[in-house]
Protein backbone atom coordinates (compact mmCIF):
# COMPACT_ATOMS: atom_id res chain seq x y z
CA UNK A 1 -0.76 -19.24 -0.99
CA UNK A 2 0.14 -19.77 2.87
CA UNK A 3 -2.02 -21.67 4.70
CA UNK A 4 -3.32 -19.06 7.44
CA UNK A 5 -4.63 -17.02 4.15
CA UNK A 6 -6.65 -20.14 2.75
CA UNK A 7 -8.25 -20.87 5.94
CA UNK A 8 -9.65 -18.10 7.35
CA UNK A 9 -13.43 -17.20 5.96
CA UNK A 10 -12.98 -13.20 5.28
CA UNK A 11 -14.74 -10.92 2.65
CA UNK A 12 -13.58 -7.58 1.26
CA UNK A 13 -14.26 -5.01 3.68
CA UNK A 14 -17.00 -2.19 2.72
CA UNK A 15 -14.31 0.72 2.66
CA UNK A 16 -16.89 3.43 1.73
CA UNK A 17 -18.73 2.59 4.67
CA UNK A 18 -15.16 2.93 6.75
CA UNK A 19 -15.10 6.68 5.96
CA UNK A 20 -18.85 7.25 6.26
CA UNK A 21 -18.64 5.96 9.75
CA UNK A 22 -16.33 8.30 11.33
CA UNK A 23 -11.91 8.24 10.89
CA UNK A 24 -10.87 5.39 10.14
CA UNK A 25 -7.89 3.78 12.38
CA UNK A 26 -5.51 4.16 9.40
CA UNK A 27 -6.66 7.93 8.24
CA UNK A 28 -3.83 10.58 10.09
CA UNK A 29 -4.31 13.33 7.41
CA UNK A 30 0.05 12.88 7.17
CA UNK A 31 2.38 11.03 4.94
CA UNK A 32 3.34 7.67 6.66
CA UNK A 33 6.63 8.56 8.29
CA UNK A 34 7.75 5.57 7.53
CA UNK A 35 7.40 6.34 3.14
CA UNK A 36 9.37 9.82 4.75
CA UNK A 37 11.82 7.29 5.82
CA UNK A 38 12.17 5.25 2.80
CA UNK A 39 12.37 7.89 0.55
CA UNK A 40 15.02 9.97 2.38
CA UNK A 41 17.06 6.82 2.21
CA UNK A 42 17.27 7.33 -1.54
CA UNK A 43 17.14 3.75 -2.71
CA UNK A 44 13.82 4.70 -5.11
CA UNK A 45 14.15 7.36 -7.61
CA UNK A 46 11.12 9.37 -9.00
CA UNK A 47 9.22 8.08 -11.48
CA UNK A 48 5.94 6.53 -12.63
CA UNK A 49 4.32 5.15 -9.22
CA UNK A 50 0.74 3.77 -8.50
CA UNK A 51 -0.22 3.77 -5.33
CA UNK A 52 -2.94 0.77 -4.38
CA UNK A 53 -5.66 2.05 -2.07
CA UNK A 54 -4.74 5.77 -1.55
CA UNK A 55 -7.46 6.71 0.86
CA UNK A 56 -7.47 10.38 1.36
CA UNK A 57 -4.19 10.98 -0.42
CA UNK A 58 -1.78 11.84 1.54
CA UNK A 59 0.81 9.84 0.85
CA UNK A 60 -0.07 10.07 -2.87
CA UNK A 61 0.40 14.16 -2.36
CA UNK A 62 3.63 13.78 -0.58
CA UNK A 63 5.09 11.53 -3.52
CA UNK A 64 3.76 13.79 -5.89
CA UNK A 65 5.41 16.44 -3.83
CA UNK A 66 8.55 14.54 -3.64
CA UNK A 67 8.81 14.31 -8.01
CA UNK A 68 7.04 11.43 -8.33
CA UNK A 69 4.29 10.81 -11.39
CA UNK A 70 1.02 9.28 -9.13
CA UNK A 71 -1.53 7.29 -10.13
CA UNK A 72 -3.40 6.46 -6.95
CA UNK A 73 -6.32 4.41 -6.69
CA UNK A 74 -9.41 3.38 -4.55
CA UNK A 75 -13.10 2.11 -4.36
CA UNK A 76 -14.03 4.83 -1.64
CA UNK A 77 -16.15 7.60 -3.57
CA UNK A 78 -15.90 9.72 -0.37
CA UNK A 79 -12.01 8.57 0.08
CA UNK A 80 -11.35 10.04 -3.23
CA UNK A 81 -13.10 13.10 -3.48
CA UNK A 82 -11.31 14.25 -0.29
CA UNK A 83 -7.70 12.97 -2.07
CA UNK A 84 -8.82 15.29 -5.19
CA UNK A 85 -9.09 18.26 -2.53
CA UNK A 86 -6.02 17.42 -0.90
CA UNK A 87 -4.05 17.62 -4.09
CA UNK A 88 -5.63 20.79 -5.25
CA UNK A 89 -4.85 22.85 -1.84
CA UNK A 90 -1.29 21.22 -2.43
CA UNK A 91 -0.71 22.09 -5.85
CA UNK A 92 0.54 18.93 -7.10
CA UNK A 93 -0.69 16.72 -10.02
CA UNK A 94 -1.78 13.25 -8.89
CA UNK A 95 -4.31 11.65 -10.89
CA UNK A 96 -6.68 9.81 -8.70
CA UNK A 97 -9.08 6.62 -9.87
CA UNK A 98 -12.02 5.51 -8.30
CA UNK A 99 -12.72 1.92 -8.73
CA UNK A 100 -11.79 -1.47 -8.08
CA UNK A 101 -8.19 -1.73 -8.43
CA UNK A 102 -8.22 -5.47 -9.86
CA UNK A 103 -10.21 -4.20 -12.81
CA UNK A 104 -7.65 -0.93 -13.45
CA UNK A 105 -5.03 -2.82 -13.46
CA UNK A 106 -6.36 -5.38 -16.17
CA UNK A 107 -5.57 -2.16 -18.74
CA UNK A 108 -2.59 -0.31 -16.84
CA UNK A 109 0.62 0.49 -17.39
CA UNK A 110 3.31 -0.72 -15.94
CA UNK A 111 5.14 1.32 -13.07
CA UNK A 112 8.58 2.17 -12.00
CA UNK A 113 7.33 1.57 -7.95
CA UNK A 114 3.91 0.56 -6.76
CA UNK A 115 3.13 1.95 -2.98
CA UNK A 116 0.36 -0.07 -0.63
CA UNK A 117 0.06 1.31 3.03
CA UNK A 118 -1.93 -1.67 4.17
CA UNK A 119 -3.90 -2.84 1.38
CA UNK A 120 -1.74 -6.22 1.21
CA UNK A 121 -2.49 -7.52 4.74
CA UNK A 122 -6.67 -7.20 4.05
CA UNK A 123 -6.32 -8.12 0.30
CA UNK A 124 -4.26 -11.64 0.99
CA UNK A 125 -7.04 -12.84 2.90
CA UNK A 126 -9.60 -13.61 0.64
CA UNK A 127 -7.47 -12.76 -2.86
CA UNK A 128 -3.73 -13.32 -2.51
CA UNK A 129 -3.49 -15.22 -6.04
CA UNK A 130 -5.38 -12.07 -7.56
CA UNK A 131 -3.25 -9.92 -6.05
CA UNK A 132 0.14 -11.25 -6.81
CA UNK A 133 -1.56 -11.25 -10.06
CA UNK A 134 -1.80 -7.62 -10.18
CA UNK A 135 2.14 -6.65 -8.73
CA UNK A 136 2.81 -9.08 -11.79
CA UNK A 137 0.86 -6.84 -14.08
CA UNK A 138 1.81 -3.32 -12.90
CA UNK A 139 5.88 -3.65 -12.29
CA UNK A 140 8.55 -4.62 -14.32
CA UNK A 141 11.82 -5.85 -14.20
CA UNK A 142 13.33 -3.58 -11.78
CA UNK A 143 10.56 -2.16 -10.75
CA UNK A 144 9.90 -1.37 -6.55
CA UNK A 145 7.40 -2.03 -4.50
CA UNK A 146 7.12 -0.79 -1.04
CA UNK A 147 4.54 -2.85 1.57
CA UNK A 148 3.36 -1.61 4.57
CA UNK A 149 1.56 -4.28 6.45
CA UNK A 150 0.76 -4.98 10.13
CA UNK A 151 3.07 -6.92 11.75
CA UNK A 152 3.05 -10.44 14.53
CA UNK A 153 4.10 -10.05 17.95
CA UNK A 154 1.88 -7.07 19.44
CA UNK A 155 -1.73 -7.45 20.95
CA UNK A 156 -3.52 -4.24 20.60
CA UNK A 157 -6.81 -4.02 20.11
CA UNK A 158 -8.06 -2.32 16.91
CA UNK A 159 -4.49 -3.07 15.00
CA UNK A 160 -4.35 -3.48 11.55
CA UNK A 161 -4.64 -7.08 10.28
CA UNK A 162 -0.92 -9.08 11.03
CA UNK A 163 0.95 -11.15 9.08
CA UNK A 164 4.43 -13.08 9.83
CA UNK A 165 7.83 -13.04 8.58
CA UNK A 166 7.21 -16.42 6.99
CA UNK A 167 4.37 -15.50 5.31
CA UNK A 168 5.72 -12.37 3.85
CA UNK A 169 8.29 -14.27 2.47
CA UNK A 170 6.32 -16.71 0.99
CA UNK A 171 3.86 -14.63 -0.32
CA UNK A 172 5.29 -12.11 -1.90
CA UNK A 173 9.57 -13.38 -2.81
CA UNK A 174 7.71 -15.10 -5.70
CA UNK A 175 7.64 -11.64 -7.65
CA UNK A 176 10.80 -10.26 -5.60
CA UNK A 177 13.91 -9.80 -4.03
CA UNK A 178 13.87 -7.92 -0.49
CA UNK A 179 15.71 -4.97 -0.36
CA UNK A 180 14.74 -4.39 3.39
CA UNK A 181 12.25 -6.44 5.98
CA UNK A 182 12.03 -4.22 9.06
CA UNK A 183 9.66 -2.84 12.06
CA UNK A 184 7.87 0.46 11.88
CA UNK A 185 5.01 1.77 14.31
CA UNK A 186 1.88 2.31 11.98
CA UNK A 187 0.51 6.08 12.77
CA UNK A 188 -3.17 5.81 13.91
CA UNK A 189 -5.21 8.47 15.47
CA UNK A 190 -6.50 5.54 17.80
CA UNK A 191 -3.43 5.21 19.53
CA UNK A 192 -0.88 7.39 20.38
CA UNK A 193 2.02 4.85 19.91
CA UNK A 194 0.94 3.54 16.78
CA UNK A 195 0.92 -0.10 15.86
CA UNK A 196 3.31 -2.54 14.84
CA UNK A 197 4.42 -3.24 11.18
CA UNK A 198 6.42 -4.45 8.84
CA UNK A 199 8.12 -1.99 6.14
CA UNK A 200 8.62 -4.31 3.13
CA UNK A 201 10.59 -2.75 -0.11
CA UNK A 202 11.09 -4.72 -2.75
CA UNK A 203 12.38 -5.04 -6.14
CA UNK A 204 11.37 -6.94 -9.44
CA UNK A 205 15.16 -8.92 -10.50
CA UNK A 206 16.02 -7.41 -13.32
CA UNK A 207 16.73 -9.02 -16.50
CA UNK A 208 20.48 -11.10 -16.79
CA UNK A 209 22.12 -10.24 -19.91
């Protein structure tokens, strides 16, 4: 665990509340351009995916939309129900979960790519352990995952938490090899020019024989 995640005092967010409140700075109602991006590039082919805090659902419809079998997941009662109406009016199968993700995974499958659009730069501050735990759990040798997390070097007020090269690296190339490590404006509909991140795709080694 890197140091700036075992000394700073945080507590899981109350993500229901988020919604309740108003839009939340993360909520566009669009697919991240940046998954557009990723995808287009063709380096992940369909298959089974979970997405890890799917708000609204989205990005979970667009995947869906784009071939890929979705499981998307998230503690937000109000999140999901508007995901489950989102899918419908799109016509896609995605099968949503409402819960605690920790406690999903400790039955799951595991997946051919897991998605998180910002649940990794909240989660690693007061549960990194748990969470490398679960990328363990869900993905296999070979097996993608594609991180989306706020990114050093920008002051802007109302950002998304930000985390470092370094600590990417440290964090997270225990489970991994990096495909790509590279900059990305997060869409917000606080800010017209988005918010600096960092697009992080991975992929579990696979197996030598």
């Amino acid at each position: 665990m890197s140091k700036s995640s075992q000394t700073r005092p945080y507590s899981p967010p109350d993500w229901d509340a988020t919604y309740r409140d108003g839009i939340p700075p993360w909520e566009t109602g669009y697919p991240s351009s940046e998954l557009v991006s990723v995808l287009d590039e063709g380096v992940i082919p369909p298959g089974k995916t979970l997405e890890v805090g799917c708000g609204t659902g989205a990005d979970a419809v667009y995947l869906a939309q784009r071939g890929f079998e979705v499981t998307a997941v998230d503690s937000s009662p109000l999140a999901v129900e508007r995901a489950h109406s989102r899918a419908e009016l799109a016509g896609v199968p995605v099968r949503f979960v409402l819960g605690d993700v920790f406690e999903f995974v400790r039955t799951a499958e595991r997946y051919d790519f897991v998605y998180d659009a910002g649940f990794y730069h909240f989660v690693r501050r007061y549960d990194l352990t748990r969470y490398v735990d679960l990328l363990w759990r869900t993905t296999r040798p070979g097996s993608f995952y594609l991180a989306l997390a706020g990114s050093v070097g920008e002051e802007a007020e109302g950002g998304p938490p930000q985390v470092s090269e370094e600590e990417i690296r440290s964090e997270l190339a225990r489970l991994f090899e990096f495909v790509h490590l590279r900059h990305f404006q997060f869409e917000s509909p606080n800010r017209d020019e988005g918010y600096l991140g960092w697009s992080c795709l991975m992929r579990r080694p696979q197996i030598a024989r």
